[in-house]
C-alpha atoms as a PDB file:
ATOM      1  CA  UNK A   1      43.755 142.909 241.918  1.00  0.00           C
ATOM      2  CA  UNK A   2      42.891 142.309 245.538  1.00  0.00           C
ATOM      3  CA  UNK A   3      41.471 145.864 245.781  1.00  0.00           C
ATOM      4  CA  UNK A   4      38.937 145.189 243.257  1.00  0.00           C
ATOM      5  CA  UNK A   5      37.949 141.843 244.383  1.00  0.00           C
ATOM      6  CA  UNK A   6      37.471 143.213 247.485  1.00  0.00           C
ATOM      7  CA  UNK A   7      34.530 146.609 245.546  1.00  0.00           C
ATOM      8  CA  UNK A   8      34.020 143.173 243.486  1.00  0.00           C
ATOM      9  CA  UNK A   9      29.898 143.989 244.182  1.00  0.00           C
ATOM     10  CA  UNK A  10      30.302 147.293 243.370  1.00  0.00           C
ATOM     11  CA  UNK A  11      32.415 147.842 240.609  1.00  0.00           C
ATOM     12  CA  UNK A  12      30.025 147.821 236.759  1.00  0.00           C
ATOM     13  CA  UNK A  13      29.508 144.767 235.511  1.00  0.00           C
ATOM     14  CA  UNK A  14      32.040 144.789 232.815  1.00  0.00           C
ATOM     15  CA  UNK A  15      34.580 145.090 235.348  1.00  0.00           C
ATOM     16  CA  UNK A  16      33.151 142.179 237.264  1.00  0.00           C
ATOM     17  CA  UNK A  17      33.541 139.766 234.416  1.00  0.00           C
ATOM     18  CA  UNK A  18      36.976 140.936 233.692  1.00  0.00           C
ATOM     19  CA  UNK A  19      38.204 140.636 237.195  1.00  0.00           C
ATOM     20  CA  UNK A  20      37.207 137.494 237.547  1.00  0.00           C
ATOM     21  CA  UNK A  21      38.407 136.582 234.345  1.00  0.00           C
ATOM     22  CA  UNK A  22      41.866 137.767 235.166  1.00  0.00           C
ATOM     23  CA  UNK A  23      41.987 135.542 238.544  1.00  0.00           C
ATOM     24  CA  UNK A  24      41.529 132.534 236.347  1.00  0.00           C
ATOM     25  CA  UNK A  25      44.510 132.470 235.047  1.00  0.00           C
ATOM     26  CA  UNK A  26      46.499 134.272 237.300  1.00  0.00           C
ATOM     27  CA  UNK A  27      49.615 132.480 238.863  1.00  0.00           C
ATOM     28  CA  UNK A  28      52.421 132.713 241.153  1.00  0.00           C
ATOM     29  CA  UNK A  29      50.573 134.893 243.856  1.00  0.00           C
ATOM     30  CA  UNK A  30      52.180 135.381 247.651  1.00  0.00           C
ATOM     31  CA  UNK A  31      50.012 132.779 249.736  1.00  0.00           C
ATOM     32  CA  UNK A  32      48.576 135.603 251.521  1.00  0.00           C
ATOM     33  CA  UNK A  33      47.832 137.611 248.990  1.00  0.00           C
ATOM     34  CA  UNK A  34      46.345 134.795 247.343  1.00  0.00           C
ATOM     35  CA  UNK A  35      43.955 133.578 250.655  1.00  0.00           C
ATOM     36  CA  UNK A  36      42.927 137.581 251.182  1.00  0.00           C
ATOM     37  CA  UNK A  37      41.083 137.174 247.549  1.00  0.00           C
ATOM     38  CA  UNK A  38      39.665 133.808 248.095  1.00  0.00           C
ATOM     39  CA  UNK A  39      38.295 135.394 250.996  1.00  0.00           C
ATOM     40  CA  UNK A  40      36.755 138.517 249.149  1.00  0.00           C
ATOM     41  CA  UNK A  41      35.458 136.060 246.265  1.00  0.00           C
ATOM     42  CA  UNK A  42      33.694 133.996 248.739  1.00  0.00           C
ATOM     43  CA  UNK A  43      32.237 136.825 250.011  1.00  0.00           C
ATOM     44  CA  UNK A  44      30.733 137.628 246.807  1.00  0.00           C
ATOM     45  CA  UNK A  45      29.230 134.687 246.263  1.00  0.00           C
ATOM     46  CA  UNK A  46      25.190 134.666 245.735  1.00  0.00           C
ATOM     47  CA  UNK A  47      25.100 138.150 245.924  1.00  0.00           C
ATOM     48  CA  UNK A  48      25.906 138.795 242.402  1.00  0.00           C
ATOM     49  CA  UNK A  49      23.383 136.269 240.528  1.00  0.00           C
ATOM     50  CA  UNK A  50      24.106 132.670 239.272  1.00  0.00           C
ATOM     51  CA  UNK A  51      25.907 133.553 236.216  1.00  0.00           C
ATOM     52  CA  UNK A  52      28.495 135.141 238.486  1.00  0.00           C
ATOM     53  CA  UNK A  53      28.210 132.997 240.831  1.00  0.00           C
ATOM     54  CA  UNK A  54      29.505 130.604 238.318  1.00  0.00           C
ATOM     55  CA  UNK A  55      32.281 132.930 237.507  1.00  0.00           C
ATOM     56  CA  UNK A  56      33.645 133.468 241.080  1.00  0.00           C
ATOM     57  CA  UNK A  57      33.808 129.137 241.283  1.00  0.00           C
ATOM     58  CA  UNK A  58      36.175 129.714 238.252  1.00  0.00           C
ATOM     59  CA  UNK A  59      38.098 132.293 240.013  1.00  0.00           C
ATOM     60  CA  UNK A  60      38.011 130.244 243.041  1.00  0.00           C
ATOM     61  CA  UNK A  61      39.519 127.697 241.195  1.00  0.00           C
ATOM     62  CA  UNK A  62      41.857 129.350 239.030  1.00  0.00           C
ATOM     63  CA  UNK A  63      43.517 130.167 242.821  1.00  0.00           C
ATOM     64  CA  UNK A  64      43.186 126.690 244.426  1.00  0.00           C
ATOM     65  CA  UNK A  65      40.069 127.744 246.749  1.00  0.00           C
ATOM     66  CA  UNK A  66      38.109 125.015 246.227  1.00  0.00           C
ATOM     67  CA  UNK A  67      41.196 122.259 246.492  1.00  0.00           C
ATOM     68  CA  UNK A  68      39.758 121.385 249.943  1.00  0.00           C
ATOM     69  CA  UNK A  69      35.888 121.164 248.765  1.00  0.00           C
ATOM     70  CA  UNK A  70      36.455 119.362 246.227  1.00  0.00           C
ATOM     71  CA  UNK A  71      37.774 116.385 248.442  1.00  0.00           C
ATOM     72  CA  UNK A  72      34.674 116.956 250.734  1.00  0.00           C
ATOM     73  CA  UNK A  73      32.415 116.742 247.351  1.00  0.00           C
ATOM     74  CA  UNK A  74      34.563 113.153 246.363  1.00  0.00           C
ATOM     75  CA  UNK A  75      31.868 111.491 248.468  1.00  0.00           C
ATOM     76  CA  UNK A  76      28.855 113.198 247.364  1.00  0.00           C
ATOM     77  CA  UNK A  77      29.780 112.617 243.466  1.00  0.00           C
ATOM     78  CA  UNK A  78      30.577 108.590 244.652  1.00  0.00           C
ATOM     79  CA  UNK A  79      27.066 107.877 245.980  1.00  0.00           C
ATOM     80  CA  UNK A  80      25.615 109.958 243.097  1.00  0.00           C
ATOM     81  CA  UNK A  81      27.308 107.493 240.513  1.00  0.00           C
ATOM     82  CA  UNK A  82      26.296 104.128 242.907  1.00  0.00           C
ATOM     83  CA  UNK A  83      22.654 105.665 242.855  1.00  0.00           C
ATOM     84  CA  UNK A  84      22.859 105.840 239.086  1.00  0.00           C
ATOM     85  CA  UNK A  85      24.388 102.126 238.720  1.00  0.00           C
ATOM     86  CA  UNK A  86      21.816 100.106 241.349  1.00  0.00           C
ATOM     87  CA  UNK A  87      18.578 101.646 240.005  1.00  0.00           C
ATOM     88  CA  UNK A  88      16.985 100.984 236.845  1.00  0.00           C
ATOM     89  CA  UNK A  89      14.309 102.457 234.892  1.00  0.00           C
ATOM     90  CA  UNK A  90      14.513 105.832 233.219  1.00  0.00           C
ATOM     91  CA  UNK A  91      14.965 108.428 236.549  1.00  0.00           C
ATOM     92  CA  UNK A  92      18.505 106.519 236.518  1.00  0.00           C
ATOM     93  CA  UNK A  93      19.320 106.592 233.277  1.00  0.00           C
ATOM     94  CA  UNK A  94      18.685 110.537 233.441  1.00  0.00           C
ATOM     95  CA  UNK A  95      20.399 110.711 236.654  1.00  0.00           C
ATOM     96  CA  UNK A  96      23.738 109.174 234.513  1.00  0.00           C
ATOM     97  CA  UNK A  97      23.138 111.430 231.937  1.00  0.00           C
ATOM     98  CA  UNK A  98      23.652 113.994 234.506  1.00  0.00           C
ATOM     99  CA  UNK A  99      26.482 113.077 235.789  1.00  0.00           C
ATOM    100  CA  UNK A 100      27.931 112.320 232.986  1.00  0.00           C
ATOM    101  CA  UNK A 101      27.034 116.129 232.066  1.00  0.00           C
ATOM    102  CA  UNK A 102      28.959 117.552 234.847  1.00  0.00           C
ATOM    103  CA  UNK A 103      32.249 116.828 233.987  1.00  0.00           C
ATOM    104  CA  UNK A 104      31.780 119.646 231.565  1.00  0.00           C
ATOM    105  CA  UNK A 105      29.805 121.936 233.086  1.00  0.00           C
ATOM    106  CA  UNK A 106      29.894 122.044 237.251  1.00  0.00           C
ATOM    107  CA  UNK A 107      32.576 123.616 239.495  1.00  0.00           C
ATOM    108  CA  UNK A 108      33.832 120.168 240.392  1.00  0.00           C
ATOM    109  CA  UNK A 109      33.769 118.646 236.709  1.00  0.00           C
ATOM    110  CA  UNK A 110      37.180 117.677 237.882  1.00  0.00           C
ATOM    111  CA  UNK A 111      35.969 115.246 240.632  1.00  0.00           C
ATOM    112  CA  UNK A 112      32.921 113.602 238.199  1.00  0.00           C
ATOM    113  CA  UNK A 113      35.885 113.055 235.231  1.00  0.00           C
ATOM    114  CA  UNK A 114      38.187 111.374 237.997  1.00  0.00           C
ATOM    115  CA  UNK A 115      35.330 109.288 239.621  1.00  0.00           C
ATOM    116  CA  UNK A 116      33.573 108.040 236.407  1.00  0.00           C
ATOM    117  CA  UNK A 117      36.907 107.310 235.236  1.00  0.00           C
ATOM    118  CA  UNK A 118      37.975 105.579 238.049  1.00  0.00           C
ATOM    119  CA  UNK A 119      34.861 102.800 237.676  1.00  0.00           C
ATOM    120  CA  UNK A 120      35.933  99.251 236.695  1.00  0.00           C
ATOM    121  CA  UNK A 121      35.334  98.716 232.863  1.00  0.00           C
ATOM    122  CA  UNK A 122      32.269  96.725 233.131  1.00  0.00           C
ATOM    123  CA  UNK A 123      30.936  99.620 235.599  1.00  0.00           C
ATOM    124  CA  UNK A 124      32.124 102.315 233.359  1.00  0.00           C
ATOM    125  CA  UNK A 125      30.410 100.695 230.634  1.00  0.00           C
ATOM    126  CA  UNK A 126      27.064 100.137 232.061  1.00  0.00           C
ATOM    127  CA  UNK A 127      27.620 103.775 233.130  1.00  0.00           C
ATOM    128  CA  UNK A 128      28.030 104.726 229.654  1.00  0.00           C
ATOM    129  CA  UNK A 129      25.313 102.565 228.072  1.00  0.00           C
ATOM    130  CA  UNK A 130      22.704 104.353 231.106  1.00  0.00           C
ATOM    131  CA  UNK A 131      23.617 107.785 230.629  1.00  0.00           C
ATOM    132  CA  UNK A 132      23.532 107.462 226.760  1.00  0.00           C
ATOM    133  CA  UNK A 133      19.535 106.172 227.480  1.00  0.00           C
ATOM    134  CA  UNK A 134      19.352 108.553 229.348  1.00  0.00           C
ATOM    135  CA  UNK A 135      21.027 111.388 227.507  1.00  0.00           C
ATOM    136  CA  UNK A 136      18.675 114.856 226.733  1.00  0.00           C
ATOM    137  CA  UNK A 137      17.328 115.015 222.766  1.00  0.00           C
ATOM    138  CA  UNK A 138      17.424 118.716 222.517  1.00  0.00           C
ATOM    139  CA  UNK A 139      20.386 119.957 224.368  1.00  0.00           C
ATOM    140  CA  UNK A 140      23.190 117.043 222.852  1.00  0.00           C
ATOM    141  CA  UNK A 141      26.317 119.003 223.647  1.00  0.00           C
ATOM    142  CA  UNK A 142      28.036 115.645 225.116  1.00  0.00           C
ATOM    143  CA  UNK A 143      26.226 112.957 223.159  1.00  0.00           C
ATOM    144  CA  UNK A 144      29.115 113.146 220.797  1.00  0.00           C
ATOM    145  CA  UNK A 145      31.685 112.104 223.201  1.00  0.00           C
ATOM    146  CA  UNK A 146      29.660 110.017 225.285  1.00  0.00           C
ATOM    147  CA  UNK A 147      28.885 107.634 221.997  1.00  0.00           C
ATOM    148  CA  UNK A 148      32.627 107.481 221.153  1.00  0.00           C
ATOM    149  CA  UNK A 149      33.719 107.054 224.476  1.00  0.00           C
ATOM    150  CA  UNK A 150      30.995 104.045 224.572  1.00  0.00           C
ATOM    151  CA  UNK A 151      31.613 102.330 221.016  1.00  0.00           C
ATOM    152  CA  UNK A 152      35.356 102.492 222.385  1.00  0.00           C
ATOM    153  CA  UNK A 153      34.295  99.482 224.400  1.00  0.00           C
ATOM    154  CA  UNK A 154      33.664  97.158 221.196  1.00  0.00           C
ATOM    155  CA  UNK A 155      30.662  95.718 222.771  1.00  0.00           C
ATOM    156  CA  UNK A 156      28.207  95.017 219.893  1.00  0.00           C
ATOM    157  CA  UNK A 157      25.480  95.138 223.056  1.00  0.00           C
ATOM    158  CA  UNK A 158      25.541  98.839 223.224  1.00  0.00           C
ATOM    159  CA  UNK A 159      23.938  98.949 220.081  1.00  0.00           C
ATOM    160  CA  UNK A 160      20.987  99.149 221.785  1.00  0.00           C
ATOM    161  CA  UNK A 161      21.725 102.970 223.330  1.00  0.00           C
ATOM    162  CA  UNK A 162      23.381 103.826 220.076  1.00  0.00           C
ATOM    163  CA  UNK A 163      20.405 102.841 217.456  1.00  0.00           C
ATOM    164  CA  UNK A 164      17.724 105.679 218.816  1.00  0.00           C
ATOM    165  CA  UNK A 165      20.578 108.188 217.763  1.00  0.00           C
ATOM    166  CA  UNK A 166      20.687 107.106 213.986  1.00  0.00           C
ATOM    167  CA  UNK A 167      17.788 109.314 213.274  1.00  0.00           C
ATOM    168  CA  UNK A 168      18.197 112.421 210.933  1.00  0.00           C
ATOM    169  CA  UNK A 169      18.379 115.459 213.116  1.00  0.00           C
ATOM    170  CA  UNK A 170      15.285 117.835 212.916  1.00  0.00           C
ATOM    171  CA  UNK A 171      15.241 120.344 211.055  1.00  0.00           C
ATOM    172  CA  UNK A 172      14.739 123.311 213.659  1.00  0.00           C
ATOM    173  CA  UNK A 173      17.095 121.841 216.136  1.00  0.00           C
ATOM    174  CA  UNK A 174      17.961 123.619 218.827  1.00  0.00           C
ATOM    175  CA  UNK A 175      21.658 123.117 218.564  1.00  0.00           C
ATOM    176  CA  UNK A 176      22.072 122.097 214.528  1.00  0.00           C
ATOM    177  CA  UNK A 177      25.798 121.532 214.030  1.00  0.00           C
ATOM    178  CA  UNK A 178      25.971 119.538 217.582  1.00  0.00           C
ATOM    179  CA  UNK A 179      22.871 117.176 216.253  1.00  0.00           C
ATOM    180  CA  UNK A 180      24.314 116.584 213.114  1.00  0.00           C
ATOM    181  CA  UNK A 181      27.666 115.514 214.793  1.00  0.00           C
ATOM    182  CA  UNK A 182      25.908 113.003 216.621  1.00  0.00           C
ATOM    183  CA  UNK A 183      24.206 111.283 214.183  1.00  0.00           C
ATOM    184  CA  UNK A 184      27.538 110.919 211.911  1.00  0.00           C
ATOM    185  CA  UNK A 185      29.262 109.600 215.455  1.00  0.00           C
ATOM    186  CA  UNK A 186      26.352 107.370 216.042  1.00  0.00           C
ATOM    187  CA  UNK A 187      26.118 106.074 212.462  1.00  0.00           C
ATOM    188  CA  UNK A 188      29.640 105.331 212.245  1.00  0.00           C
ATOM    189  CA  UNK A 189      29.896 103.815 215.760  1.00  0.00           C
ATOM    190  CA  UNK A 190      26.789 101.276 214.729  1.00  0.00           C
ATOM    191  CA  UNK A 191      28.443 100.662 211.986  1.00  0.00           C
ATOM    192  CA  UNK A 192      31.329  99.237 213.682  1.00  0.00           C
ATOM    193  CA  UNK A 193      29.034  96.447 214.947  1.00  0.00           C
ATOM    194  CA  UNK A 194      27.447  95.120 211.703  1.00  0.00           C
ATOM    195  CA  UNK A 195      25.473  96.166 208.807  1.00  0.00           C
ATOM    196  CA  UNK A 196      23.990  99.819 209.162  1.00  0.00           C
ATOM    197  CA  UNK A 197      20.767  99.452 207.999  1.00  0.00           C
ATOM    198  CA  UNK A 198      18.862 101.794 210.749  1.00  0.00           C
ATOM    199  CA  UNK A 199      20.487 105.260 209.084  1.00  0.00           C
ATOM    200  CA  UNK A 200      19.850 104.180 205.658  1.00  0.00           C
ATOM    201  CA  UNK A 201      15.896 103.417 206.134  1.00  0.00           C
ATOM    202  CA  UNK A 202      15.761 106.604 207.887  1.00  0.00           C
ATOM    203  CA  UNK A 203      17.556 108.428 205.070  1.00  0.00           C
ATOM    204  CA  UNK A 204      15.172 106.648 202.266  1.00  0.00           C
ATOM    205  CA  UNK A 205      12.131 107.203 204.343  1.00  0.00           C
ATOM    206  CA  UNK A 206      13.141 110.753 203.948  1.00  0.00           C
ATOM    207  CA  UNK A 207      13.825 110.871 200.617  1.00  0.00           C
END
């Protein structure tokens, strides 16, 4: 394995992928073993594109190379959520979507799950209640989650984010089953907190 991370940028592509692949979930590797291919990964990186690049943070990963950054990137994901929290205005509640985002899909989604979770509950919900104003209308992966994790809080006041998401989906949406998931979530969570009238004008209206 180390020989071919080390030909990692010239080996076919297929090869590539697999390689890294394979480091993901490899385990119980001599230490330095282990710090020769974090060295030949790191080597790699940028010089393979940024689909690979996000590949070799995986692999990086999967062997504990980025245990040390991701303490150095603690700070960075801090001030990112303070930002987020002491403006107001739509560039914030974008900025929270973001963030929110990136515990799925970043190389340190670890550090943005532990930080966001780590917020007081009135922080976390204000969190919550930005990056759901905030969230994107076409790509709604997350929304799902992020309106359960927010109706969790039993706050009829978060109605407010919730309501714009009791729409019907459109009908060429870019992600389909993920829209229509969202507006059953939303739906049901608004319907925790009193009548819910806003889904059912927007279904007759339809009709």
């Amino acid at each position: 394995m180390l020989n071919l991370l080390e030909r990692l940028q010239s080996l076919p592509y297929h090869l590539q992928l697999d390689t890294m692949d394979f480091c993901v979930h490899l385990r119980n590797v001599d230490d330095a073993v282990k710090a020769k291919m974090i060295a030949a990964l790191e080597d790699s990186m940028d010089k393979l594109g940024v689909f690979l690049n996000s590949m070799i943070f995986d692999a990086l990963k999967g062997l504990g190379g980025l245990e040390a950054e991701e303490e150095n990137y603690r700070t960075v994901v801090f001030e990112e959520i303070e930002s987020a929290l002491s403006e107001s205005g739509p560039q914030a509640d974008t900025q929270a979507w973001n963030i929110f985002s990136r515990q799925f899909d970043h190389p340190y989604d670890c550090i943005y799950w532990e930080e966001i979770n780590n917020l007081a509950s009135a922080q976390k919900r204000q969190f919550l209640f930005k990056a759901l104003k905030g969230a994107s209308t076409e790509y709604v992966s997350f929304v799902n989650i992020l309106i359960r994790q927010l109706a969790d809080f039993g706050d009829s006041s978060v109605s407010e984010a919730i309501e714009p998401w009791l729409r019907l989906p459109a009908k060429k949406s870019v992600m389909p089953q993920d829209a229509v998931e969202v507006f059953f979530r939303s739906a049901r969570s608004d319907g925790d907190f009193g009548p819910p009238t806003s889904y059912h004008c927007d279904i007759a209206c339809r009709c």
